[in-house]
Protein backbone atom coordinates (compact mmCIF):
# COMPACT_ATOMS: atom_id res chain seq x y z
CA UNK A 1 -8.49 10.68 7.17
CA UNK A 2 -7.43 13.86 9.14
CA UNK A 3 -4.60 13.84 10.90
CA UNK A 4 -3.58 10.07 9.63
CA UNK A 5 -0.10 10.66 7.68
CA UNK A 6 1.16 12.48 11.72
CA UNK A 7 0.27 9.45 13.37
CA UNK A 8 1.99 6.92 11.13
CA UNK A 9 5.35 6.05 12.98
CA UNK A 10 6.05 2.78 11.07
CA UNK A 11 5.43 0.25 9.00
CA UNK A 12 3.09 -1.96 10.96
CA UNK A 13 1.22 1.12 12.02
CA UNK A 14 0.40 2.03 8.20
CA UNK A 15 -0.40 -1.35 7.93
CA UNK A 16 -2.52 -1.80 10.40
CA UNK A 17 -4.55 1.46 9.85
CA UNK A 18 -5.15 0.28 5.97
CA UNK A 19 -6.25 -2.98 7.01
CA UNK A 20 -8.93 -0.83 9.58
CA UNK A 21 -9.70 1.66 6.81
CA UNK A 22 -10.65 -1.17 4.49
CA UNK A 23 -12.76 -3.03 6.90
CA UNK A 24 -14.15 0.53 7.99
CA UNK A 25 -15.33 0.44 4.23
CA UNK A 26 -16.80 -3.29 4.55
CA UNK A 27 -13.54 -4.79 2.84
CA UNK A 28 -12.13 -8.08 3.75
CA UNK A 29 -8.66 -7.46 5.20
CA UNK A 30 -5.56 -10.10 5.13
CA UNK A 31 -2.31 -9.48 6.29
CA UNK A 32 1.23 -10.57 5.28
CA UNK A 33 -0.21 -12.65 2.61
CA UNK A 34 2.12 -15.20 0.53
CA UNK A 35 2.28 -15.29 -2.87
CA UNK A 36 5.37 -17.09 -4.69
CA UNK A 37 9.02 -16.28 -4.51
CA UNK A 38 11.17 -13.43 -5.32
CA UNK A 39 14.22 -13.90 -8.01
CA UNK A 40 16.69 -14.63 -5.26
CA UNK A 41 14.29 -17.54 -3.89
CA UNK A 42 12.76 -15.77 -0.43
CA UNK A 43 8.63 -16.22 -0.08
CA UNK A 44 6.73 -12.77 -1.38
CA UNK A 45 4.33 -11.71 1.09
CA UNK A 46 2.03 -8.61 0.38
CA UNK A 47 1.66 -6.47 3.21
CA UNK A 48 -2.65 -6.08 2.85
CA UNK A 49 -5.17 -8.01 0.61
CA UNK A 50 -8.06 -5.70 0.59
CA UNK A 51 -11.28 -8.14 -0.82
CA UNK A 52 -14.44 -6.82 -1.94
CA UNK A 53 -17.01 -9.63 -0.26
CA UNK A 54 -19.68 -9.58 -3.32
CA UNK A 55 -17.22 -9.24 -6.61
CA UNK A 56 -14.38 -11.23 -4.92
CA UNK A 57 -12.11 -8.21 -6.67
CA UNK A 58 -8.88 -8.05 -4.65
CA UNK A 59 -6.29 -5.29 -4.11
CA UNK A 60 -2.48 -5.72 -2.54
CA UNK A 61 -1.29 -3.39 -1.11
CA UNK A 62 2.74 -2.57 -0.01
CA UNK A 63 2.82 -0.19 2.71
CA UNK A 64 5.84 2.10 3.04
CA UNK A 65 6.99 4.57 5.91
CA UNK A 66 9.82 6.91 6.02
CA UNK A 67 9.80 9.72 8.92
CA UNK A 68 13.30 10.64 7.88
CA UNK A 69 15.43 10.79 4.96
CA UNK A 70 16.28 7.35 4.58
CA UNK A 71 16.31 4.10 2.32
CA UNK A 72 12.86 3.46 1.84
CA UNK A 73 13.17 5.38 -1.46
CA UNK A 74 15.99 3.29 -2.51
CA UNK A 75 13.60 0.43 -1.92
CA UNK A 76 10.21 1.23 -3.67
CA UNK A 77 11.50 0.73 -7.53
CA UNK A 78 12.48 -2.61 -6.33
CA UNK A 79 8.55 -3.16 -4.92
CA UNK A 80 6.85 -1.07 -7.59
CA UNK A 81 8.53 -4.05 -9.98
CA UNK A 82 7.56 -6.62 -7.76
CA UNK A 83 4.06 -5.61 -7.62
CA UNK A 84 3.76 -6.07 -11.45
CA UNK A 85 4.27 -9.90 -10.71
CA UNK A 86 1.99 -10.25 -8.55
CA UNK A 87 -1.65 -12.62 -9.15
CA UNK A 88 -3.93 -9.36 -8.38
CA UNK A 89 -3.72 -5.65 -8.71
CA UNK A 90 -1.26 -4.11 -6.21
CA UNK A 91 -0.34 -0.35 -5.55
CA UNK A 92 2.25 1.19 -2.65
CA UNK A 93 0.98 3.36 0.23
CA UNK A 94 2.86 5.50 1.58
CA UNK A 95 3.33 7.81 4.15
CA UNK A 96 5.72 10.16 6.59
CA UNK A 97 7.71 13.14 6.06
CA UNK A 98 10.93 11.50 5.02
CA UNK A 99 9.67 11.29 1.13
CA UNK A 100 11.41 14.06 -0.80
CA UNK A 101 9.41 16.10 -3.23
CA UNK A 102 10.80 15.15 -6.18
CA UNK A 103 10.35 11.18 -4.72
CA UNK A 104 6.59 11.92 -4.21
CA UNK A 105 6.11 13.31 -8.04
CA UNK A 106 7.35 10.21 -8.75
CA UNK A 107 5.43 7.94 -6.87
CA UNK A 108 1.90 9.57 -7.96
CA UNK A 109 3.52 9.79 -11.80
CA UNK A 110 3.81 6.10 -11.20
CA UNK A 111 -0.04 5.07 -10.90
CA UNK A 112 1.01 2.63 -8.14
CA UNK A 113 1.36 4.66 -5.18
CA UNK A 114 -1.41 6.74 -2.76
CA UNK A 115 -0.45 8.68 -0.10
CA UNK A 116 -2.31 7.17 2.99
CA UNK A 117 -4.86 10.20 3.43
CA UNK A 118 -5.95 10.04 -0.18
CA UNK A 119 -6.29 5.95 0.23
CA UNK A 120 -10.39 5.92 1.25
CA UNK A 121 -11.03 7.65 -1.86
CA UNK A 122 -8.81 5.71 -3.92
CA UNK A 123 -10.37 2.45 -2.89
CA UNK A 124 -14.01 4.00 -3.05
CA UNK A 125 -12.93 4.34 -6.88
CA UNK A 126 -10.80 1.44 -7.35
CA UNK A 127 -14.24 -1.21 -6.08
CA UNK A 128 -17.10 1.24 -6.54
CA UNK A 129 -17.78 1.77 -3.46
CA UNK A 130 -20.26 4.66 -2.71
């Protein structure tokens, strides 16, 4: 999506322009969606369900911002091993300047993280979509 990682200011915006990317590609979008409890007791929610309407396969998706240095990569080992206990398939999107290089190898050496402009291929891929 041109232009989409320079318009990303936060959070809620990434969130809100995966949920419109997967409808865009016919996908059933739900937000903040619970599922259990982390170690310390407080209610998981994933940031975006992403549901293919014909093979009910479903996708979460964690959606991470940083504009700035800052402590969103102190944060995303924590989520990439709290996606792994999740019911369904789950990867991290991210996007903004903030990431360092070295903290962006690691996120694509991961397998669970997609920078928000290579997301509509990703998902094409991940439910065969044409």
């Amino acid at each position: 999506m041109a232009g989409g990682e320079s318009a990303v200011a936060s959070g809620a915006v990434l969130k809100k322009m995966v949920m419109a990317l997967g409808e865009r590609l016919a996908l059933h979008a739900k937000e903040e969606v619970p599922v259990g409890r982390r170690l310390w007791g407080s209610k998981r929610r994933i940031d975006v369900v992403l549901t293919h309407g014909e093979t009910r396969q479903s996708l979460g998706i964690e959606c991470k911002v940083q504009s700035s240095r800052g402590s969103a990569e102190e944060k995303i080992p924590a989520t990439i091993l709290d996606i792994a206990a999740w019911p369904i398939p789950g990867i991290i999107v991210f996007s903004g300047e903030g990431f360092s290089q070295e903290f962006r190898s690691y996120l694509h050496a991961s397998g669970k993280a997609v920078e928000f402009e290579d997301l509509e291929d990703w998902l094409r891929m991940f439910f065969r979509l044409p």
